[in-house]
N, C-alpha and C. Protein backbone atom coordinates (compact mmCIF):
# COMPACT_ATOMS: atom_id res chain seq x y z
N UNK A 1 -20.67 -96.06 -76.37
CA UNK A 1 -21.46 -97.25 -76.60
C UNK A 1 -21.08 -97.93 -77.91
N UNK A 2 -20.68 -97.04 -79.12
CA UNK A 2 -20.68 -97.69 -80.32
C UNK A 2 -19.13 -98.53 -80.25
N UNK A 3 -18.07 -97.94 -79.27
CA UNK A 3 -16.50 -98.41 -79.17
C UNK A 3 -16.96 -99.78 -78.41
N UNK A 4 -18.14 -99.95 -77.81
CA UNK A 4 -18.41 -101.25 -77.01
C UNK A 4 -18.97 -102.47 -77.86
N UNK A 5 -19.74 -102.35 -78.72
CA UNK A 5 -20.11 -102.66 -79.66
C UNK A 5 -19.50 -103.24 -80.74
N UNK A 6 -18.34 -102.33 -81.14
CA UNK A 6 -17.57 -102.86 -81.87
C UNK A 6 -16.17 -103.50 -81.60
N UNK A 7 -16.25 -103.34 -80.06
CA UNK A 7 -14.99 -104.20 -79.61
C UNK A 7 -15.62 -105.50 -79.30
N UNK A 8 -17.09 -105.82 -79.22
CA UNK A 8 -17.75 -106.96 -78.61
C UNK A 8 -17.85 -107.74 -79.89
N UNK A 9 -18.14 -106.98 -81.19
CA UNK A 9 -18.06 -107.76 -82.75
C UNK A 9 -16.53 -108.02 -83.02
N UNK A 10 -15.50 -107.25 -83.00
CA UNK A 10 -14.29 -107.87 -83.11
C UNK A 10 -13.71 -108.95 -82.39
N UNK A 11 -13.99 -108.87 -81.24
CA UNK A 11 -13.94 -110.17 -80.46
C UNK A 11 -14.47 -111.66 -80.73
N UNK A 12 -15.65 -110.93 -81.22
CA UNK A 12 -16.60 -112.41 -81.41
C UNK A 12 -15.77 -113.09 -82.88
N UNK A 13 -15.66 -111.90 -83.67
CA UNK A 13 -15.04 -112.25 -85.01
C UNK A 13 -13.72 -113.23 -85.41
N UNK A 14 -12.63 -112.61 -83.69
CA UNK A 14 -11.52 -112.88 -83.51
C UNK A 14 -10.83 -114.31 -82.91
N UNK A 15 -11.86 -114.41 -81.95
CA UNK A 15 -11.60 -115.87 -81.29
C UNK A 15 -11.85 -116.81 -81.86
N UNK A 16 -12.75 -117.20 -82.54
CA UNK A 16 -12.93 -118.17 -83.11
C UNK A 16 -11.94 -118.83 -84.16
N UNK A 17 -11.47 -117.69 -84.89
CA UNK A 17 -10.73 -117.67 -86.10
C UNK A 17 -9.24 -117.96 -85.12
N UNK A 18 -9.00 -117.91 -84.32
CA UNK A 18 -7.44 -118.08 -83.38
C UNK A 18 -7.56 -119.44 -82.64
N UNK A 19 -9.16 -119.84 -82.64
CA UNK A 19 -9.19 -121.30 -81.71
C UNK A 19 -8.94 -122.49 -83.02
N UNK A 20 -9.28 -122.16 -84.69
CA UNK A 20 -9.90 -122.66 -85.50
C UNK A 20 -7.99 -123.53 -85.61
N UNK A 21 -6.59 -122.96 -85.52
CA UNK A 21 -5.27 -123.29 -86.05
C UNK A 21 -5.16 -124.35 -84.72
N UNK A 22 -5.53 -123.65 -83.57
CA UNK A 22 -4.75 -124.77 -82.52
C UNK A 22 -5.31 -126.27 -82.80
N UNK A 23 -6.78 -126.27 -82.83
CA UNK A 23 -7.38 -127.76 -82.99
C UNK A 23 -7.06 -128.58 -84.29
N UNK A 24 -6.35 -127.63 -85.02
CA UNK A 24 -6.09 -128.20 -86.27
C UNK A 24 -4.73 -128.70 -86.29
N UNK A 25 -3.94 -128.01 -85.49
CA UNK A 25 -2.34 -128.44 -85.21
C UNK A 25 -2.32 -129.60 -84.22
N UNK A 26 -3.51 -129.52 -83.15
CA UNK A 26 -3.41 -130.86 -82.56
C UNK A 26 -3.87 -132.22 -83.21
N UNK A 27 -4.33 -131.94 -84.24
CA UNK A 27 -5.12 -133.04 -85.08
C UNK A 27 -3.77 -133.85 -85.72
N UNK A 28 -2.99 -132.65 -86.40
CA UNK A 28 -2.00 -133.06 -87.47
C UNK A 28 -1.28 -133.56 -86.31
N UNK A 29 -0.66 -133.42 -85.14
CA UNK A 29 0.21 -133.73 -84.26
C UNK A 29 -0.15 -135.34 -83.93
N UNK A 30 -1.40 -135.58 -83.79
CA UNK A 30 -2.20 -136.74 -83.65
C UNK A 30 -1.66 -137.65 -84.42
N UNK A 31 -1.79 -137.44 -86.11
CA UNK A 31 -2.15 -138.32 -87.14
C UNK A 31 -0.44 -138.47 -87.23
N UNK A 32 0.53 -137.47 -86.94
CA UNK A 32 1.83 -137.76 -86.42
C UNK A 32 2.02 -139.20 -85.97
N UNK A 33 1.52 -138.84 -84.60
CA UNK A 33 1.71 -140.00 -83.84
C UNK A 33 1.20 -141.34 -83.97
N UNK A 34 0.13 -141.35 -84.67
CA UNK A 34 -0.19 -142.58 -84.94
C UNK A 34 0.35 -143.22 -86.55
N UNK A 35 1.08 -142.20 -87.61
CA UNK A 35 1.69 -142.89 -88.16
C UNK A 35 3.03 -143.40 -87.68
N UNK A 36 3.22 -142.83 -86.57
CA UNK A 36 4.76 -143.78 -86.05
C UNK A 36 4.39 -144.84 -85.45
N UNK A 37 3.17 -144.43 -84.86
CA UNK A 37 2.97 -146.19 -84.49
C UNK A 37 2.65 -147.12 -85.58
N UNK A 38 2.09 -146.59 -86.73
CA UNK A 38 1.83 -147.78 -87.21
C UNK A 38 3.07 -148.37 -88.17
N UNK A 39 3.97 -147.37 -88.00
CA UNK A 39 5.08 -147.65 -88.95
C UNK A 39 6.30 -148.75 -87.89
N UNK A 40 6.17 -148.08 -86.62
CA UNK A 40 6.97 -149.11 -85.68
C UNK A 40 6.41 -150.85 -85.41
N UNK A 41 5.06 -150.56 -85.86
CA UNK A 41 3.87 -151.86 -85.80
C UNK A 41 4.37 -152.62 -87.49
N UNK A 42 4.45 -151.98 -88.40
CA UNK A 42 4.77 -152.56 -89.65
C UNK A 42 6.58 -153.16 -89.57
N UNK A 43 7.26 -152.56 -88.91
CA UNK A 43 8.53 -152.59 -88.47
C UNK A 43 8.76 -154.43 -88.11
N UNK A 44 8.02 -154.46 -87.10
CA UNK A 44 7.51 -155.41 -86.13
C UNK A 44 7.42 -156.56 -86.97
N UNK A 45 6.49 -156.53 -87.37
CA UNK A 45 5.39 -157.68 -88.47
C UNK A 45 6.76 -157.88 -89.46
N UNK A 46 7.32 -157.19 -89.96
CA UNK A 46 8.08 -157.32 -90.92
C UNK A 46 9.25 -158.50 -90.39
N UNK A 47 10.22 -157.90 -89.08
CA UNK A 47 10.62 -158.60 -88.79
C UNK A 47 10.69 -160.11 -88.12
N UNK A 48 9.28 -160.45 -87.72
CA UNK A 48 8.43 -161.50 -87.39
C UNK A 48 8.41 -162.12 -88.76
N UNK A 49 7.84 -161.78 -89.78
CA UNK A 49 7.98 -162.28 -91.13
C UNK A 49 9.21 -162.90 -91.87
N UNK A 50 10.21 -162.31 -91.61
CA UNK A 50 11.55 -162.37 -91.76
C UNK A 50 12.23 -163.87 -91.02
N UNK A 51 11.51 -164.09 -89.57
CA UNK A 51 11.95 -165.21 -88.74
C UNK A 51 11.45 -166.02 -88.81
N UNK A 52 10.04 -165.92 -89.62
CA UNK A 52 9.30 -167.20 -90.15
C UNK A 52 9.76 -167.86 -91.31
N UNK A 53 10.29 -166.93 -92.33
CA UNK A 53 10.68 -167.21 -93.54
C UNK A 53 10.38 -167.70 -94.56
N UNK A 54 8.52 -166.96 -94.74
CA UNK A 54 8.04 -167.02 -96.29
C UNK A 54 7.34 -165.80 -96.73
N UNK A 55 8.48 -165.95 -97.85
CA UNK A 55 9.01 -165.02 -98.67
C UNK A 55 7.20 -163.74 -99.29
N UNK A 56 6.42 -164.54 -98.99
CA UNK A 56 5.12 -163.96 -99.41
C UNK A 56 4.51 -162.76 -97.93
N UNK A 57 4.37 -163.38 -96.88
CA UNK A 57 4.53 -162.67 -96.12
C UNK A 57 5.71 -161.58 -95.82
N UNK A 58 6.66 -162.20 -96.04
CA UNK A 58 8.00 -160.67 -96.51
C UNK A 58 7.60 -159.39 -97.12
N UNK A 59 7.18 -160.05 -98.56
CA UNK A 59 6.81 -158.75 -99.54
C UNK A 59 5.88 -158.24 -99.12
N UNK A 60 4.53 -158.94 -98.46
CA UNK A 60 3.54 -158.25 -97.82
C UNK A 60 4.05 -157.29 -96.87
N UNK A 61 5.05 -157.41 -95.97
CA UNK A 61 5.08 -156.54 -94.86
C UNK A 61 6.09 -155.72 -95.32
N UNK A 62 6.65 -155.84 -95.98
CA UNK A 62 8.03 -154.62 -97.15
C UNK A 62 6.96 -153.68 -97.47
N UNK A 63 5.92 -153.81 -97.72
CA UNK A 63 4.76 -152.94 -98.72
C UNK A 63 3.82 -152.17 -97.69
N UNK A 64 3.48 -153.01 -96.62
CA UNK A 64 2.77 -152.39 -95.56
C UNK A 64 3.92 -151.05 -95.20
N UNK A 65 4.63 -151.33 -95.46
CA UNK A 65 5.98 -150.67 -94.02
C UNK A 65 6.14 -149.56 -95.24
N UNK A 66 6.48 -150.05 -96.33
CA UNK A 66 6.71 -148.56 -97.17
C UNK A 66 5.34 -147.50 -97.40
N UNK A 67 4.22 -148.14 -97.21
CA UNK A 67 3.01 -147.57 -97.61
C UNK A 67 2.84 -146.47 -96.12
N UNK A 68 3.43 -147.43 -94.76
CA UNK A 68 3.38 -146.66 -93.67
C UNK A 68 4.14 -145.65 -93.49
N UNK A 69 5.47 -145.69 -94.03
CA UNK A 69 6.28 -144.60 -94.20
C UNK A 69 6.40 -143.11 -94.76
N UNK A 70 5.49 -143.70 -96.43
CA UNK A 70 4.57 -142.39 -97.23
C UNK A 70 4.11 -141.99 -96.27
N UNK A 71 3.05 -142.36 -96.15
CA UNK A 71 2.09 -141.76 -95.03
C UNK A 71 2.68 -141.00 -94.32
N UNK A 72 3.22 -141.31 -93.29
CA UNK A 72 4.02 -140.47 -92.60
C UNK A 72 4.94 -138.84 -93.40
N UNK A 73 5.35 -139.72 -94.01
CA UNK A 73 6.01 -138.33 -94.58
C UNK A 73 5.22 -137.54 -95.35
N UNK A 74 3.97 -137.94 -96.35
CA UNK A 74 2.67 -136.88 -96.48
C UNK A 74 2.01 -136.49 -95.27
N UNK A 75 2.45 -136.75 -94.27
CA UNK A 75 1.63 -136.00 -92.87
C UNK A 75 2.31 -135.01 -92.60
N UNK A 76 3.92 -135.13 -92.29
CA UNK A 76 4.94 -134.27 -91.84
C UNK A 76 4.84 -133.05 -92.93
N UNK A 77 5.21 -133.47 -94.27
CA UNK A 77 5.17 -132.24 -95.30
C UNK A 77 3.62 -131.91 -94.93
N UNK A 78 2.58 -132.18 -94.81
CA UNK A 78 1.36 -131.10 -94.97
C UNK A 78 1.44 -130.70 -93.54
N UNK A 79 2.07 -131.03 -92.16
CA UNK A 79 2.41 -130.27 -91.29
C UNK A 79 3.18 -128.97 -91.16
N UNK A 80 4.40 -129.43 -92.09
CA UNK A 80 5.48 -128.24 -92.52
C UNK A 80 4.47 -127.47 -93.50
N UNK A 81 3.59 -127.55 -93.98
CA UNK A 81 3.06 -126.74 -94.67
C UNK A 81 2.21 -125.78 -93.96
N UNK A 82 1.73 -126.45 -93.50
CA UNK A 82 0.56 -125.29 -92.38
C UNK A 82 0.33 -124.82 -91.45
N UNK A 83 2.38 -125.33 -91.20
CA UNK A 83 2.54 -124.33 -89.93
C UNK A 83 4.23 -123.90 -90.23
N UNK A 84 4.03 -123.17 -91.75
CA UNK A 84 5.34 -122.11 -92.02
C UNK A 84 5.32 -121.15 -91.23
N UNK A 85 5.02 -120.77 -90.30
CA UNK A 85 6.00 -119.40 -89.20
C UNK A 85 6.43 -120.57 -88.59
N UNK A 86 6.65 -121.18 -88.09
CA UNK A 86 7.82 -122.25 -87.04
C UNK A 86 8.45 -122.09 -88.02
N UNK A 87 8.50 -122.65 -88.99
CA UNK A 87 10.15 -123.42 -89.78
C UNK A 87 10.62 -121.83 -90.95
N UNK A 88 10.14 -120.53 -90.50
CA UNK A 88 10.74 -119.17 -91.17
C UNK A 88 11.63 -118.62 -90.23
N UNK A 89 12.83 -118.66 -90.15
CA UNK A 89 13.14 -117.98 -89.13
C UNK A 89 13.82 -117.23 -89.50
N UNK A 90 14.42 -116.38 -88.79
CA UNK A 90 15.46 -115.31 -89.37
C UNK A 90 16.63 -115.50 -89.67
N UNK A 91 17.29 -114.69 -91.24
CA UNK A 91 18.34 -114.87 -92.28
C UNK A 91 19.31 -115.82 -90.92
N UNK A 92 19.40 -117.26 -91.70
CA UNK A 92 21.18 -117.89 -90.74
C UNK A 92 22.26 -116.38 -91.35
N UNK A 93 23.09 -116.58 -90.21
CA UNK A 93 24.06 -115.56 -90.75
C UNK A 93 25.37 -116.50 -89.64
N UNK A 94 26.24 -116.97 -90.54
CA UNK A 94 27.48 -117.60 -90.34
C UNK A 94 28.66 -117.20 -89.89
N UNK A 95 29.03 -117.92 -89.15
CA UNK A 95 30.67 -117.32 -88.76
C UNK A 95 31.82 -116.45 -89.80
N UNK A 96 32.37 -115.70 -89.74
CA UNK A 96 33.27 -115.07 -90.08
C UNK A 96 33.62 -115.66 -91.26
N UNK A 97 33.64 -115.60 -92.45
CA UNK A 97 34.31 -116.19 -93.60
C UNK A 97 33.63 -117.41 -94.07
N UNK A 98 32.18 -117.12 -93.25
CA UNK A 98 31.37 -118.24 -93.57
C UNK A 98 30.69 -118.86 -95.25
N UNK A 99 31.21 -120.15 -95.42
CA UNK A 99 30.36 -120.14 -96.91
C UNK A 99 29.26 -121.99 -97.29
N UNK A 100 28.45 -121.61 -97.34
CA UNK A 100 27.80 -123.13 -97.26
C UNK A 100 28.29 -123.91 -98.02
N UNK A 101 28.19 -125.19 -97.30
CA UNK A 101 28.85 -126.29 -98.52
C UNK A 101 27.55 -127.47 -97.53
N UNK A 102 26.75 -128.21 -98.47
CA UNK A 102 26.44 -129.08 -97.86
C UNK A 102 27.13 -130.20 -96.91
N UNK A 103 26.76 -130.69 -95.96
CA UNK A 103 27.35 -131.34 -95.38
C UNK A 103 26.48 -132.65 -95.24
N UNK A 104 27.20 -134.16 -94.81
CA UNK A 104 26.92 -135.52 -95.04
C UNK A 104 26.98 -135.55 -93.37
N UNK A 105 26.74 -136.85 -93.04
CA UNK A 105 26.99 -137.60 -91.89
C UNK A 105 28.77 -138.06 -91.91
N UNK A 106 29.59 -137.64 -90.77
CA UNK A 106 30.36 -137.74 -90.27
C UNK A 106 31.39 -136.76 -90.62
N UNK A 107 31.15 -135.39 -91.19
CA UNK A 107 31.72 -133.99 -91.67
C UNK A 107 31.49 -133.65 -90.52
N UNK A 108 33.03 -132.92 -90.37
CA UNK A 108 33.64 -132.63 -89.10
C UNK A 108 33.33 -131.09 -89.38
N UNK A 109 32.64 -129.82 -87.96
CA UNK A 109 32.67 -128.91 -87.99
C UNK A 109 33.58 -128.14 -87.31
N UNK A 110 34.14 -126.85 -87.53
CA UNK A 110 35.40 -125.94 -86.97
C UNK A 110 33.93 -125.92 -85.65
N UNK A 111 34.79 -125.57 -84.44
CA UNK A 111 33.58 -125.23 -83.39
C UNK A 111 33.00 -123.69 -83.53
N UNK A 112 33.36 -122.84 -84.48
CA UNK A 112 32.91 -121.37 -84.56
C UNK A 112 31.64 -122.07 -85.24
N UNK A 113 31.17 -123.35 -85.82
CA UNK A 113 30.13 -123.27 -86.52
C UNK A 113 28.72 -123.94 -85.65
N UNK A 114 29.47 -124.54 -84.45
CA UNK A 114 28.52 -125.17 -83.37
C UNK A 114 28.52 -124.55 -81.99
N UNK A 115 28.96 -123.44 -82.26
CA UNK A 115 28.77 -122.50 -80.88
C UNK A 115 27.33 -122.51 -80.41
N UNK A 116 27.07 -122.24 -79.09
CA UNK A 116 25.67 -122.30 -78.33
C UNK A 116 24.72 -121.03 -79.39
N UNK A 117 25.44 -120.06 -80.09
CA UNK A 117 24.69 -119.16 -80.55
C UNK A 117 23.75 -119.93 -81.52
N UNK A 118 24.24 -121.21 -82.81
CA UNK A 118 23.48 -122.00 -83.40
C UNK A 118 22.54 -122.91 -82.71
N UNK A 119 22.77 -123.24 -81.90
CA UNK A 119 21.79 -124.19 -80.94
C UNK A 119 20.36 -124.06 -81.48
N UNK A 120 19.95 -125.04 -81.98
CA UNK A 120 18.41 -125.46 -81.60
C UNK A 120 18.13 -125.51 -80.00
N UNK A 121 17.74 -124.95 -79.43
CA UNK A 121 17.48 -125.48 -78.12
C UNK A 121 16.08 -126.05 -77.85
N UNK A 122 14.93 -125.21 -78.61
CA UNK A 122 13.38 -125.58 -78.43
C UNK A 122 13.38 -126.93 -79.75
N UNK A 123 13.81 -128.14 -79.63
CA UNK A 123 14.00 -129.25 -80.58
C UNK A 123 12.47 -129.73 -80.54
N UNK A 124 11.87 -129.70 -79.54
CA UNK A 124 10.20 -130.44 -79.50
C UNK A 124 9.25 -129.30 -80.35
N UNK A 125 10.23 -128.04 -80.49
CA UNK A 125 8.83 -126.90 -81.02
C UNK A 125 8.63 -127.79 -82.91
N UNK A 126 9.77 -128.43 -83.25
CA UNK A 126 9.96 -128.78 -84.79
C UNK A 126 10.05 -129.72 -84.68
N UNK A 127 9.95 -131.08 -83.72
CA UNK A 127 9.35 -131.98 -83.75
C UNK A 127 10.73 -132.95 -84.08
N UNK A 128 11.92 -132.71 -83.80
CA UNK A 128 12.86 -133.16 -83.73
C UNK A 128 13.00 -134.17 -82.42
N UNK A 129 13.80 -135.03 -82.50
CA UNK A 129 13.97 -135.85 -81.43
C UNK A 129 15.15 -135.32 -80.75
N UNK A 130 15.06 -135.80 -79.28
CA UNK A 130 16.10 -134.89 -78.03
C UNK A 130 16.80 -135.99 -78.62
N UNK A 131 18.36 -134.39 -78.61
CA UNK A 131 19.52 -134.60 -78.84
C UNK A 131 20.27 -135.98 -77.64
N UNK A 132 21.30 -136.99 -78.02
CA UNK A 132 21.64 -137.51 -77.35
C UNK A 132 22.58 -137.05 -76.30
N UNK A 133 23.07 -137.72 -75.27
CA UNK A 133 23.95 -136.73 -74.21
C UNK A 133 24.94 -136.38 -75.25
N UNK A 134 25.35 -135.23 -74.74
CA UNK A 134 26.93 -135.29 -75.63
C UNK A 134 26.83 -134.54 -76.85
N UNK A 135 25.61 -133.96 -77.60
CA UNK A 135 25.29 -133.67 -78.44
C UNK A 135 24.11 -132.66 -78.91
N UNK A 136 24.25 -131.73 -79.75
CA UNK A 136 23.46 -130.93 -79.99
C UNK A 136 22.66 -130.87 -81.04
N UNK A 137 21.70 -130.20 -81.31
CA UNK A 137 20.73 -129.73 -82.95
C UNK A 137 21.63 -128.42 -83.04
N UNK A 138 22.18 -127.92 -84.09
CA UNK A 138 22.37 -126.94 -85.04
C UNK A 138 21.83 -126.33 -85.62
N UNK A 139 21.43 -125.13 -86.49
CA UNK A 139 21.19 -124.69 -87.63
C UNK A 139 22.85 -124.64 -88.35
N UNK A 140 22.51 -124.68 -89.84
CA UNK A 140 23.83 -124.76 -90.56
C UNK A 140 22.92 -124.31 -91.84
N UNK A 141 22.97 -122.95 -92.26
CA UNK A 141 22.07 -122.79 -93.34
C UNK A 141 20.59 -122.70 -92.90
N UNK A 142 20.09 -123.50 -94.35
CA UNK A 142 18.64 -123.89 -93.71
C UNK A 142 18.53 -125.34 -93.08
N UNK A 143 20.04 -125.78 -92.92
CA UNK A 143 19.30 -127.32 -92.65
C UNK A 143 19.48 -127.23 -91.30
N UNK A 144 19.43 -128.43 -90.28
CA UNK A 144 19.51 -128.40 -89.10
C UNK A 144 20.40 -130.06 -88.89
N UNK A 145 21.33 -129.69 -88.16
CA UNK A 145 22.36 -131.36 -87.96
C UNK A 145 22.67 -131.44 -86.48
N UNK A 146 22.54 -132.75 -86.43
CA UNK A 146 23.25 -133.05 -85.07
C UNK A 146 24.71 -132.86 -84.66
N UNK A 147 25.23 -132.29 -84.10
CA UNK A 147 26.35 -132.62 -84.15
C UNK A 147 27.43 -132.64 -82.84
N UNK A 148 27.89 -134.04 -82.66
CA UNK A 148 28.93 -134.19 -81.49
C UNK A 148 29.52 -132.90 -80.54
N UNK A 149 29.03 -132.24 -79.70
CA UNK A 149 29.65 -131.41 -78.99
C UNK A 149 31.33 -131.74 -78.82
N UNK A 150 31.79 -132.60 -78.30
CA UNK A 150 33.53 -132.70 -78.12
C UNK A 150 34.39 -133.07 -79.83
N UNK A 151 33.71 -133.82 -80.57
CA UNK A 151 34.34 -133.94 -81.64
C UNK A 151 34.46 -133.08 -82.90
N UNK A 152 32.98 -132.28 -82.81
CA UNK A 152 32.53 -131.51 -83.49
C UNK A 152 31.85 -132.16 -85.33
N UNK A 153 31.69 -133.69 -85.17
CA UNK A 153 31.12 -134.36 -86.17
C UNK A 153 30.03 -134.48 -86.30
N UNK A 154 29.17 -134.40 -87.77
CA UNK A 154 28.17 -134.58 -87.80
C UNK A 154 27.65 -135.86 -87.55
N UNK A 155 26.42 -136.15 -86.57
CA UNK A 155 25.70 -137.22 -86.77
C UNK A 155 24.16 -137.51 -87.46
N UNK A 156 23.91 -136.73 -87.62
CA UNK A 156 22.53 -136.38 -88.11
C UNK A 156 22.23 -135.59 -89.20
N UNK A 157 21.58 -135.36 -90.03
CA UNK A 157 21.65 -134.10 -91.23
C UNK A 157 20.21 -134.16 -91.56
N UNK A 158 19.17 -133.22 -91.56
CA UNK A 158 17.78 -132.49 -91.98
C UNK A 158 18.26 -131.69 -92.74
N UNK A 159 18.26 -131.79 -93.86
CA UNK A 159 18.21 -130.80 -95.59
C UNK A 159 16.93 -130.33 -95.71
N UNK A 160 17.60 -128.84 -95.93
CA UNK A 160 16.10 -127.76 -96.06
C UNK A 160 15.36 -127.83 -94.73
N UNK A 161 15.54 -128.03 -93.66
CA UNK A 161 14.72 -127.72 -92.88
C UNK A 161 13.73 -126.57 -92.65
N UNK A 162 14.42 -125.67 -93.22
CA UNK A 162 13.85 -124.16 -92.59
C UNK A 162 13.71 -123.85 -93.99
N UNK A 163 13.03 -122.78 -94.12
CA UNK A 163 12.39 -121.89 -95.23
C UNK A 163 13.20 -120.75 -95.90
């Protein structure tokens, strides 16, 4: 009776505290999405502003659009923050004679460094956008790059991605 008891208090103790991260990750996922809209909406206005051509409405929507952008990126960092097990993953460990050197947009990789073994494949778990045809997500270090499957060039580069 007392093993019933106390599996019925651990339970009660337990669920709640495991329901308390999901509603909170869908919240941040939310406030995600609606800073891209409002940043694609400031985007908009801006360029409407631009075809009218006074210069006051310009700076207004230059300021909206950068203010929308912060935003966004104080959402993403306090996302990456409070949900470090996604972005910890285990030691990168590199090809044969492997040694990091940062890499830019259009640094060409040997293919031992974009083999399927680096593959991002789960790109929606980190909130990355699907790779274009033709092209993959990487790990390279801690960062994560796009890079041309047939050419083996970078198109994309996330610095520090991972922990």
């Amino acid at each position: 009776m007392r093993k019933l008891f106390t599996i019925a208090i651990a339970a009660s103790v337990a669920l709640p505290a495991l329901a308390v991260p999901m509603a909170a990750s869908a919240q941040s996922a939310r406030e995600v999405r609606q800073d891209q809209r409002e940043v694609r909406r400031d985007q908009r206005d801006l360029r409407q502003a631009q075809m009218r051509g006074d210069r006051h409405d310009i700076r207004e929507a230059r300021e909206d659009l950068r203010d929308s952008r912060r935003e966004m990126r104080e959402d993403w960092r306090d996302y990456r923050r409070t949900h470090r097990d996604i972005y910890r993953r285990p030691a990168y460990a590199g090809p044969r004679g492997y040694a990091y050197r940062p890499v830019t947009v259009g640094y060409r990789f040997d293919r031992a460094y974009y083999g399927d073994r680096y593959w991002v494949r789960d790109y929606a778990r980190y909130r990355l956008p699907a790779p274009m045809a033709g092209h993959r997500w990487v790990r390279y270090g801690n960062d994560v790059v796009m890079v041309n499957l047939r050419s083996g060039r970078v198109v994309r580069v996330n610095n520090g991605f991972f922990f």
